[in-house]
PDB file of N, CA and C in Angstrom:
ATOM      1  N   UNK A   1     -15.585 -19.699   4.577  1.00  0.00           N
ATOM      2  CA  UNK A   1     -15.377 -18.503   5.379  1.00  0.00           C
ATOM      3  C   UNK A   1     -14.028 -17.892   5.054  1.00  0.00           C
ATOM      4  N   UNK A   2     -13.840 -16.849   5.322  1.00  0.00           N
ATOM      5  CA  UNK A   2     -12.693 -15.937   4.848  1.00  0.00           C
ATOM      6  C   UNK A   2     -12.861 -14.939   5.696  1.00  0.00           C
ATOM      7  N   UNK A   3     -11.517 -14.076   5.882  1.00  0.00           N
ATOM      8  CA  UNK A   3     -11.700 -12.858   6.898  1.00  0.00           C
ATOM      9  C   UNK A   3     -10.391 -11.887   6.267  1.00  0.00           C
ATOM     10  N   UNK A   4     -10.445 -10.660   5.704  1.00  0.00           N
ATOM     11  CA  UNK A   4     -10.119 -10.072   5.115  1.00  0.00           C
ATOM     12  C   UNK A   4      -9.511  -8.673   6.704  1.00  0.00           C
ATOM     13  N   UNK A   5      -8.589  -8.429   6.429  1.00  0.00           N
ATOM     14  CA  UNK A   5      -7.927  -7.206   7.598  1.00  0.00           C
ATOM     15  C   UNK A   5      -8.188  -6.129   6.667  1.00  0.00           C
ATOM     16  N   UNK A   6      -8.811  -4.818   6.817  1.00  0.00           N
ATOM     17  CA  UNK A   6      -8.475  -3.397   6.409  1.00  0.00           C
ATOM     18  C   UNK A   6      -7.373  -2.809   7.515  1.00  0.00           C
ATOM     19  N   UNK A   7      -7.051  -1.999   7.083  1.00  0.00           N
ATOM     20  CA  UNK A   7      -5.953  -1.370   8.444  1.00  0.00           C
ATOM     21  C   UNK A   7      -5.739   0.082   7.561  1.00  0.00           C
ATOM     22  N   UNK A   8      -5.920   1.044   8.455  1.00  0.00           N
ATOM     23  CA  UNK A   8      -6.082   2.534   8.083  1.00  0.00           C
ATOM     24  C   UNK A   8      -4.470   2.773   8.096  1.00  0.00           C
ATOM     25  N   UNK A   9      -4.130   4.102   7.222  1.00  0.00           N
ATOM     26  CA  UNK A   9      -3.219   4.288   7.231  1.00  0.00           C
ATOM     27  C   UNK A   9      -2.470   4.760   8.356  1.00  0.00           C
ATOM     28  N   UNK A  10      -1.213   4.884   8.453  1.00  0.00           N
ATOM     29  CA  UNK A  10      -0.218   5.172   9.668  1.00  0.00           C
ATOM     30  C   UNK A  10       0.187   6.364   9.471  1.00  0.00           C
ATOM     31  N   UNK A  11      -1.087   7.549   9.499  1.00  0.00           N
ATOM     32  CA  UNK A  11      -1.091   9.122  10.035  1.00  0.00           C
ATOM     33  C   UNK A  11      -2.228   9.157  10.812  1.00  0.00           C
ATOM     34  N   UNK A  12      -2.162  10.379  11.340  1.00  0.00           N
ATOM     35  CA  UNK A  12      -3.607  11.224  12.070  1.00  0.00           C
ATOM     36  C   UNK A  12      -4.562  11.583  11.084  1.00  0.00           C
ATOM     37  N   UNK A  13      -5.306  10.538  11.088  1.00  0.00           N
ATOM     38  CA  UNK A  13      -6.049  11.013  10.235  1.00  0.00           C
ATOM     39  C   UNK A  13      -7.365  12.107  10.795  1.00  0.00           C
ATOM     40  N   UNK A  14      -7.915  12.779   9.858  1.00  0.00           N
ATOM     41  CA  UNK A  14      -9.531  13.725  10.491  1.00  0.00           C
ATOM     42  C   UNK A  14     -10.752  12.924  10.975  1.00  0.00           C
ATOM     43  N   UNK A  15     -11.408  13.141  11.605  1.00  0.00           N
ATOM     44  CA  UNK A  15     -12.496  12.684  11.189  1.00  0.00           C
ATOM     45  C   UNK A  15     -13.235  12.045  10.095  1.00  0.00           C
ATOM     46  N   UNK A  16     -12.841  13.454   8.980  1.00  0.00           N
ATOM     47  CA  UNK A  16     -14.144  13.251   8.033  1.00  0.00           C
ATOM     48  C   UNK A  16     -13.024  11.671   7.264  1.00  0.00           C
ATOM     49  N   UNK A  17     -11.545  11.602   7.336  1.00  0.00           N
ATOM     50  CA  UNK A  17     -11.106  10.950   6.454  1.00  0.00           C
ATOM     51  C   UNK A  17     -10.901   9.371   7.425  1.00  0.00           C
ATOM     52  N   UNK A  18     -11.640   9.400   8.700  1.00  0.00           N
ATOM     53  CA  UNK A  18     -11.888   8.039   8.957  1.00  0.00           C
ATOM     54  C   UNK A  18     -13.012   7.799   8.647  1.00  0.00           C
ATOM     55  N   UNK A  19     -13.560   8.690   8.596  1.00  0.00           N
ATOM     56  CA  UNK A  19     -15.169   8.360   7.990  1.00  0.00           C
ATOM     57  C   UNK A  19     -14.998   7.943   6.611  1.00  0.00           C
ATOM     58  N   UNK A  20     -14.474   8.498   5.955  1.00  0.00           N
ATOM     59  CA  UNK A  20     -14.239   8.109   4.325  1.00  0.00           C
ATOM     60  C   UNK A  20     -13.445   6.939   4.403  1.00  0.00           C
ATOM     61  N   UNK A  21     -12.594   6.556   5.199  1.00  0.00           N
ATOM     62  CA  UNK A  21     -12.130   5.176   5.184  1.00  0.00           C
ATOM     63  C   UNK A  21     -13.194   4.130   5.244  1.00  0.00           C
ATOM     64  N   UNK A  22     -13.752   4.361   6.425  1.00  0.00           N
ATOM     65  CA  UNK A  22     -15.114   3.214   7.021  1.00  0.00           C
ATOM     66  C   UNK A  22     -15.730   3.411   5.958  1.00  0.00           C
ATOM     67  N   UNK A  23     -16.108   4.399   4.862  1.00  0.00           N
ATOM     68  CA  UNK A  23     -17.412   4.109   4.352  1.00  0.00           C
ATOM     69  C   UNK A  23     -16.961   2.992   3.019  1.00  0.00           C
ATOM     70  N   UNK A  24     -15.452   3.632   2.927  1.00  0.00           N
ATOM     71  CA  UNK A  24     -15.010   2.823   1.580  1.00  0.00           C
ATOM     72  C   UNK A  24     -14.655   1.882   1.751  1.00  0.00           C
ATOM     73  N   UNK A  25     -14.155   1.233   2.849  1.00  0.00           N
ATOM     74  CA  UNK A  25     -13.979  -0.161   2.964  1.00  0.00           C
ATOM     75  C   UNK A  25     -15.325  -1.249   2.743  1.00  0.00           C
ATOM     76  N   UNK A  26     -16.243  -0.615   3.444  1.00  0.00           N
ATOM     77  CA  UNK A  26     -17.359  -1.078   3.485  1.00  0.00           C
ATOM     78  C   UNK A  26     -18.170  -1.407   1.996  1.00  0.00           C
ATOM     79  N   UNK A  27     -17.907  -0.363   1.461  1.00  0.00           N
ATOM     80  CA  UNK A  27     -18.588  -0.647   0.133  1.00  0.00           C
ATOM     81  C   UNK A  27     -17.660  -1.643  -0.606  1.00  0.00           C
ATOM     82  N   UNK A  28     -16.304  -1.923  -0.631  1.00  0.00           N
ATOM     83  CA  UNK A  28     -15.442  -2.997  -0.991  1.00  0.00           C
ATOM     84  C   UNK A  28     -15.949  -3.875  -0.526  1.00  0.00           C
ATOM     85  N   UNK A  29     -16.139  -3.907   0.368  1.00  0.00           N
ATOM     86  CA  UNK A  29     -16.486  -5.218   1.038  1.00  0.00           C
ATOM     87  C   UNK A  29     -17.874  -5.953   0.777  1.00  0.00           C
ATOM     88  N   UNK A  30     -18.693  -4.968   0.917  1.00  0.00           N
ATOM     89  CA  UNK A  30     -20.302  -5.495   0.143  1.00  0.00           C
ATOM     90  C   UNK A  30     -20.587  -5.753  -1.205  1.00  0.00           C
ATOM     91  N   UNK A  31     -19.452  -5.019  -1.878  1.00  0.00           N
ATOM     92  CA  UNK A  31     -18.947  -5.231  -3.544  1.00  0.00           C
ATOM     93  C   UNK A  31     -18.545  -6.819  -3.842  1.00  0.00           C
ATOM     94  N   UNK A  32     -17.253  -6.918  -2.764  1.00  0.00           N
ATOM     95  CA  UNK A  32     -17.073  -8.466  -3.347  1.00  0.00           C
ATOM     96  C   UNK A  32     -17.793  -9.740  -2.367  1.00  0.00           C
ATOM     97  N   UNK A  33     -18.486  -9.443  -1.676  1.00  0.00           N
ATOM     98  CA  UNK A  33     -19.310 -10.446  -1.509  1.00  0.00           C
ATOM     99  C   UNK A  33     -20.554 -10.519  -2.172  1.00  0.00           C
ATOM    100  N   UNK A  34     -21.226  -9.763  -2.617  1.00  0.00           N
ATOM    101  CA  UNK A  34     -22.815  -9.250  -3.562  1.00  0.00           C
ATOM    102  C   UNK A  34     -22.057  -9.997  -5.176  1.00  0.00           C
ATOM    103  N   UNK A  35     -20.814  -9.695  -5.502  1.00  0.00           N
ATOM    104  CA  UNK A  35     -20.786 -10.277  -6.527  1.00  0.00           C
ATOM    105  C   UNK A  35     -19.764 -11.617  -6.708  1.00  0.00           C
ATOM    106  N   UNK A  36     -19.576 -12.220  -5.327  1.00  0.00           N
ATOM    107  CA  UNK A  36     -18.712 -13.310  -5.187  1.00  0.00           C
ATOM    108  C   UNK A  36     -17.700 -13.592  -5.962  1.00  0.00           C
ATOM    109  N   UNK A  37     -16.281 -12.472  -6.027  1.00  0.00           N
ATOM    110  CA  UNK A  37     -15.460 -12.407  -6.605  1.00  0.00           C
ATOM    111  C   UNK A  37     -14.180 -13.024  -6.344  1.00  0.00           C
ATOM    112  N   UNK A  38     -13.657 -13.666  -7.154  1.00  0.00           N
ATOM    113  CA  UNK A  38     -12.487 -14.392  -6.509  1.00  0.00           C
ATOM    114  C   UNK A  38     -10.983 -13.732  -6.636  1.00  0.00           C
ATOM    115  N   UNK A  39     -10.510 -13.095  -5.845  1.00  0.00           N
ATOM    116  CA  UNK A  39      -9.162 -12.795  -5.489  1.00  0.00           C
ATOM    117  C   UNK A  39      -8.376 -13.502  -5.125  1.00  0.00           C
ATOM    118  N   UNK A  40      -7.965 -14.821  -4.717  1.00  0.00           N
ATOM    119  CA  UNK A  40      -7.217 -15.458  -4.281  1.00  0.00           C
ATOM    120  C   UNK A  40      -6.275 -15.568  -5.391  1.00  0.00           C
ATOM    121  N   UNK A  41      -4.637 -15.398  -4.333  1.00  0.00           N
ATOM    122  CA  UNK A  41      -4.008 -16.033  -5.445  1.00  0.00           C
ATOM    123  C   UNK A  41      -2.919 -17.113  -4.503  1.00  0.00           C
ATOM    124  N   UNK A  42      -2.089 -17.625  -5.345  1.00  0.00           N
ATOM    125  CA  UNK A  42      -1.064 -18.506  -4.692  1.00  0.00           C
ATOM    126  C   UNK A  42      -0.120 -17.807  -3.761  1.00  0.00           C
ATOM    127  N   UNK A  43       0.026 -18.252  -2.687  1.00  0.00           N
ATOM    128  CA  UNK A  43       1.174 -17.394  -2.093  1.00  0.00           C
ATOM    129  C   UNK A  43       2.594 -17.383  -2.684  1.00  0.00           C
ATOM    130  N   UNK A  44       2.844 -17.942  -3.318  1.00  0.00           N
ATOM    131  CA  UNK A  44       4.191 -18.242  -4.115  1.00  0.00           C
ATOM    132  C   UNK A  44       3.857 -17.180  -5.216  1.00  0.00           C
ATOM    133  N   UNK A  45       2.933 -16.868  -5.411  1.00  0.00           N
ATOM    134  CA  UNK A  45       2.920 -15.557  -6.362  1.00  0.00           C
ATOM    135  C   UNK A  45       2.849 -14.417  -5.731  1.00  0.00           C
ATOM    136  N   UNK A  46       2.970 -14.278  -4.496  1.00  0.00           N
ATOM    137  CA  UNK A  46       2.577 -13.391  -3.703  1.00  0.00           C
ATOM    138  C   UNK A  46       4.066 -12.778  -3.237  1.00  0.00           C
ATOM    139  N   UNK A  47       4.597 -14.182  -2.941  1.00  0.00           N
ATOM    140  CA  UNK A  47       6.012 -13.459  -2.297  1.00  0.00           C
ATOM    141  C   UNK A  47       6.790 -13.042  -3.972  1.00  0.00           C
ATOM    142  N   UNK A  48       6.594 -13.475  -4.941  1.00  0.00           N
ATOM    143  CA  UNK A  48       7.219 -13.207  -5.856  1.00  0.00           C
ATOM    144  C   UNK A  48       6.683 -11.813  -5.785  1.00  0.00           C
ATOM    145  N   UNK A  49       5.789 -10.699  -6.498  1.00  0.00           N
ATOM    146  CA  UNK A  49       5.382 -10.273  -5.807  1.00  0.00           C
ATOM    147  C   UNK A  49       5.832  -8.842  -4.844  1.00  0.00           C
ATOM    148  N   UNK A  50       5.857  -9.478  -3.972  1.00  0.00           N
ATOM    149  CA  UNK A  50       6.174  -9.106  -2.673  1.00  0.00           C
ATOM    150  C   UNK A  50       8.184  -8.420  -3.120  1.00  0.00           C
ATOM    151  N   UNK A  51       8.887  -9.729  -3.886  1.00  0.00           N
ATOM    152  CA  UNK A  51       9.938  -9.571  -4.074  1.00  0.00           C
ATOM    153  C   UNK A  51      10.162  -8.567  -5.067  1.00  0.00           C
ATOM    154  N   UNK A  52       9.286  -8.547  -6.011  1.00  0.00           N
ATOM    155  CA  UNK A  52       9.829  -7.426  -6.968  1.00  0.00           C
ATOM    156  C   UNK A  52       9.348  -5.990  -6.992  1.00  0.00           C
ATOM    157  N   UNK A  53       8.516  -5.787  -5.608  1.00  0.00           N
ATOM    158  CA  UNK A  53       7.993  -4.945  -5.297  1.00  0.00           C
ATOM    159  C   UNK A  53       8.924  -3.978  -4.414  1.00  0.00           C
ATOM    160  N   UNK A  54      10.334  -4.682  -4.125  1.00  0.00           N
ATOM    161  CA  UNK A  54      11.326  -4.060  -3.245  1.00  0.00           C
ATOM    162  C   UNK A  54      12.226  -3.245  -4.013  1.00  0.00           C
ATOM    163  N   UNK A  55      12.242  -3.647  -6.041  1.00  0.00           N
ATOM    164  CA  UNK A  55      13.341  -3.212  -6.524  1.00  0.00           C
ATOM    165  C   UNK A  55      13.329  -1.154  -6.279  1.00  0.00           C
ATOM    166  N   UNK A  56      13.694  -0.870  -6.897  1.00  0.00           N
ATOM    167  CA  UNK A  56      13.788   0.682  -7.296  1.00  0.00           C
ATOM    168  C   UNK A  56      12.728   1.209  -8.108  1.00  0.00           C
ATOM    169  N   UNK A  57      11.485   2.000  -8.199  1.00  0.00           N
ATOM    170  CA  UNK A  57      10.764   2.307  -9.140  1.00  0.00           C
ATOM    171  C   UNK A  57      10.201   1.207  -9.888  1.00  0.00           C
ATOM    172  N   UNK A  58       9.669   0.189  -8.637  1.00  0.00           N
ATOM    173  CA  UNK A  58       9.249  -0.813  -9.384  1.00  0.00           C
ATOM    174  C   UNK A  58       7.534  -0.801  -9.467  1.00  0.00           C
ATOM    175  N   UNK A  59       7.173   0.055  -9.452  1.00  0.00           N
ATOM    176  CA  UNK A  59       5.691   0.517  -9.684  1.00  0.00           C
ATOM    177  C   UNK A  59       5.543   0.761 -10.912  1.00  0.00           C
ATOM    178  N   UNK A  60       6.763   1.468 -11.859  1.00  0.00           N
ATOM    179  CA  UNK A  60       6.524   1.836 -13.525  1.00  0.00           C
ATOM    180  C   UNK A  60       7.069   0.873 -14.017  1.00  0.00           C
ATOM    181  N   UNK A  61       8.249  -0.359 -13.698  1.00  0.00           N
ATOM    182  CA  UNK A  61       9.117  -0.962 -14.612  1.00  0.00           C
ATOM    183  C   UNK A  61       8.933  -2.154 -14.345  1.00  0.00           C
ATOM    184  N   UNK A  62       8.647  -2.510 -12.880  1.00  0.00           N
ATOM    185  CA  UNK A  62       8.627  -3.754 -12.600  1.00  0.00           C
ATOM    186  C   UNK A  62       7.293  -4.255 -13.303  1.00  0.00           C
ATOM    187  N   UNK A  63       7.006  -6.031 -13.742  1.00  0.00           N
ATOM    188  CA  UNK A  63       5.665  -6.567 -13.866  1.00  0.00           C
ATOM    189  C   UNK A  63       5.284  -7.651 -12.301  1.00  0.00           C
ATOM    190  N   UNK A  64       4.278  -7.857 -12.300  1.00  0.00           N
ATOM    191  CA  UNK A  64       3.675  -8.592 -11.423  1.00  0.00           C
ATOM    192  C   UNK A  64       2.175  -8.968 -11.668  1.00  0.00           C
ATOM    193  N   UNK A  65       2.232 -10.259 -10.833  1.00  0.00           N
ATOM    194  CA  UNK A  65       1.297 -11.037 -10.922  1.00  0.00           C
ATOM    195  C   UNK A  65      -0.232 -10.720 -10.561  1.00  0.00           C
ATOM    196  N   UNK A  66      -1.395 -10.661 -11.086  1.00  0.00           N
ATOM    197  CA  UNK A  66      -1.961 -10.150 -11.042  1.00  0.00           C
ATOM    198  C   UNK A  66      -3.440 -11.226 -11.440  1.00  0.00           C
ATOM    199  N   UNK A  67      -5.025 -10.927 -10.999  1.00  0.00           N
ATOM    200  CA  UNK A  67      -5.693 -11.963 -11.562  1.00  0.00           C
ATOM    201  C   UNK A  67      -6.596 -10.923 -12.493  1.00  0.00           C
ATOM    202  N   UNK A  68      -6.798 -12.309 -13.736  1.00  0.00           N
ATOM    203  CA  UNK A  68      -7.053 -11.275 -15.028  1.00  0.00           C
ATOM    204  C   UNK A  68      -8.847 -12.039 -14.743  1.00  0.00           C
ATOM    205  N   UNK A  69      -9.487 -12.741 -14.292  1.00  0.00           N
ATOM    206  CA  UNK A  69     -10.837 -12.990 -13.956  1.00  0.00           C
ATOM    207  C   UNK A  69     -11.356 -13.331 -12.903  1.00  0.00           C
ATOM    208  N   UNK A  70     -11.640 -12.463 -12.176  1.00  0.00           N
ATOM    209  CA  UNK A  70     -11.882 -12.234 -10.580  1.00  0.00           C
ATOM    210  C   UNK A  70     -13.996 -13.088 -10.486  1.00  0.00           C
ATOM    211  N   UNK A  71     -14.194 -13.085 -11.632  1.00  0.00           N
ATOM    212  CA  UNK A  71     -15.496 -14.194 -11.641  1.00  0.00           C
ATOM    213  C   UNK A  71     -15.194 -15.685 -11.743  1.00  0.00           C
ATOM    214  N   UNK A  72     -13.873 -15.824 -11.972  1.00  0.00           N
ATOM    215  CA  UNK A  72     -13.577 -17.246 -12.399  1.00  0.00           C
ATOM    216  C   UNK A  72     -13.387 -18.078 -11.244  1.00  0.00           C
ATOM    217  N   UNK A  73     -13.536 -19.568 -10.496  1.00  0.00           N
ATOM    218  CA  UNK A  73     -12.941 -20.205  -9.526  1.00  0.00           C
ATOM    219  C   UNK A  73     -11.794 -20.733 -10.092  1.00  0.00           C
ATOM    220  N   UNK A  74     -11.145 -20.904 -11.471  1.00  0.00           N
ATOM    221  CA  UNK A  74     -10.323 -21.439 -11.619  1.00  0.00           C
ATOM    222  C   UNK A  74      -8.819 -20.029 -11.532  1.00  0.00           C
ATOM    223  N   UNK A  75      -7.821 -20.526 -11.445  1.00  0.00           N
ATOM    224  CA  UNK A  75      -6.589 -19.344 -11.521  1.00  0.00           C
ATOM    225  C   UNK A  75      -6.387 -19.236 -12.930  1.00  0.00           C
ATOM    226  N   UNK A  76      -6.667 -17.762 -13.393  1.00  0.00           N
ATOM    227  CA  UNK A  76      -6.252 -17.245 -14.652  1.00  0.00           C
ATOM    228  C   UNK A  76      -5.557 -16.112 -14.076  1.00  0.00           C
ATOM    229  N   UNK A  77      -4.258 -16.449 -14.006  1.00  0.00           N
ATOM    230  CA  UNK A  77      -3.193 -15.118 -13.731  1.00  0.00           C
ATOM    231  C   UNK A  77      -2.440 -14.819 -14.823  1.00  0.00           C
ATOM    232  N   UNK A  78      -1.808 -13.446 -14.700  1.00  0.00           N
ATOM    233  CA  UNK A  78      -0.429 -13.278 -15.579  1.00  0.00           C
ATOM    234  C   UNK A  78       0.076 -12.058 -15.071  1.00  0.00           C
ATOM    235  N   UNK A  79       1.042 -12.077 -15.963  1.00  0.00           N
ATOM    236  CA  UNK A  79       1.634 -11.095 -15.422  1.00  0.00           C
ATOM    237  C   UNK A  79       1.796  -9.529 -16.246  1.00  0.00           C
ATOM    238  N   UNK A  80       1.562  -8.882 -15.341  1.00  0.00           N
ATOM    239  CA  UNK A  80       1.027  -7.316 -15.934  1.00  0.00           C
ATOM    240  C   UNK A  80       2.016  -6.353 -15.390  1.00  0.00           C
ATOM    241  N   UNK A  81       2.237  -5.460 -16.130  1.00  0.00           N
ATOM    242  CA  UNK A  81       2.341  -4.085 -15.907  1.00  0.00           C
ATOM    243  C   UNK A  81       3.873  -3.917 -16.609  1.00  0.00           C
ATOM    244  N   UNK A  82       5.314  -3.162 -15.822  1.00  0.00           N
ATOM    245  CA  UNK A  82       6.575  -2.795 -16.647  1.00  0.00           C
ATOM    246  C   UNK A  82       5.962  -1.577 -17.656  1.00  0.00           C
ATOM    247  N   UNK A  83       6.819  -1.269 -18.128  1.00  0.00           N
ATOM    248  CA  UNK A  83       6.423  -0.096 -19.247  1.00  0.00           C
ATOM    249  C   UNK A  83       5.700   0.342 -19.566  1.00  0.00           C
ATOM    250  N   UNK A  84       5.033   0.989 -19.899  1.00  0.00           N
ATOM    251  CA  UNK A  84       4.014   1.587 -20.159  1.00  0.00           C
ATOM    252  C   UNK A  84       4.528   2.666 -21.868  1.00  0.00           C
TER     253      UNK A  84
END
């Protein structure tokens, strides 16, 4: 068992764009259970992570940990992204 939180963003949103929330969560959600995908990762990769996610423009420069086979039960991570 597992239990996954969505949480809408922190504006007013419309109608139509809680509706587009609910519908898209939903299909995420029937996505990775229909194809029993594994996301888990270590929390120690998480706060790492978490940590380099604080620097400055660390969306283009920074890398982070990431899973490269979401069919696999075993952990095949690495680390992705920085430069482009």
């Amino acid at each position: 068992n597992w239990r996954v939180e969505f949480r809408s963003m922190e504006l007013c949103l419309t109608d139509f764009e809680n509706a587009a929330h609910t519908v898209f969560v939903l299909l995420v959600s029937r996505a990775i259970a229909r194809f029993g995908l594994n996301l888990y990762m270590p929390m120690s990769l998480v706060d790492d992570n978490m940590a380099r996610a604080h620097g400055r423009n660390a969306a283009a420069t920074a890398k982070f940990w990431i899973r490269r086979n979401v069919y696999s039960a075993t952990s095949c991570l690495h680390v992705a992204g920085g430069e482009r």
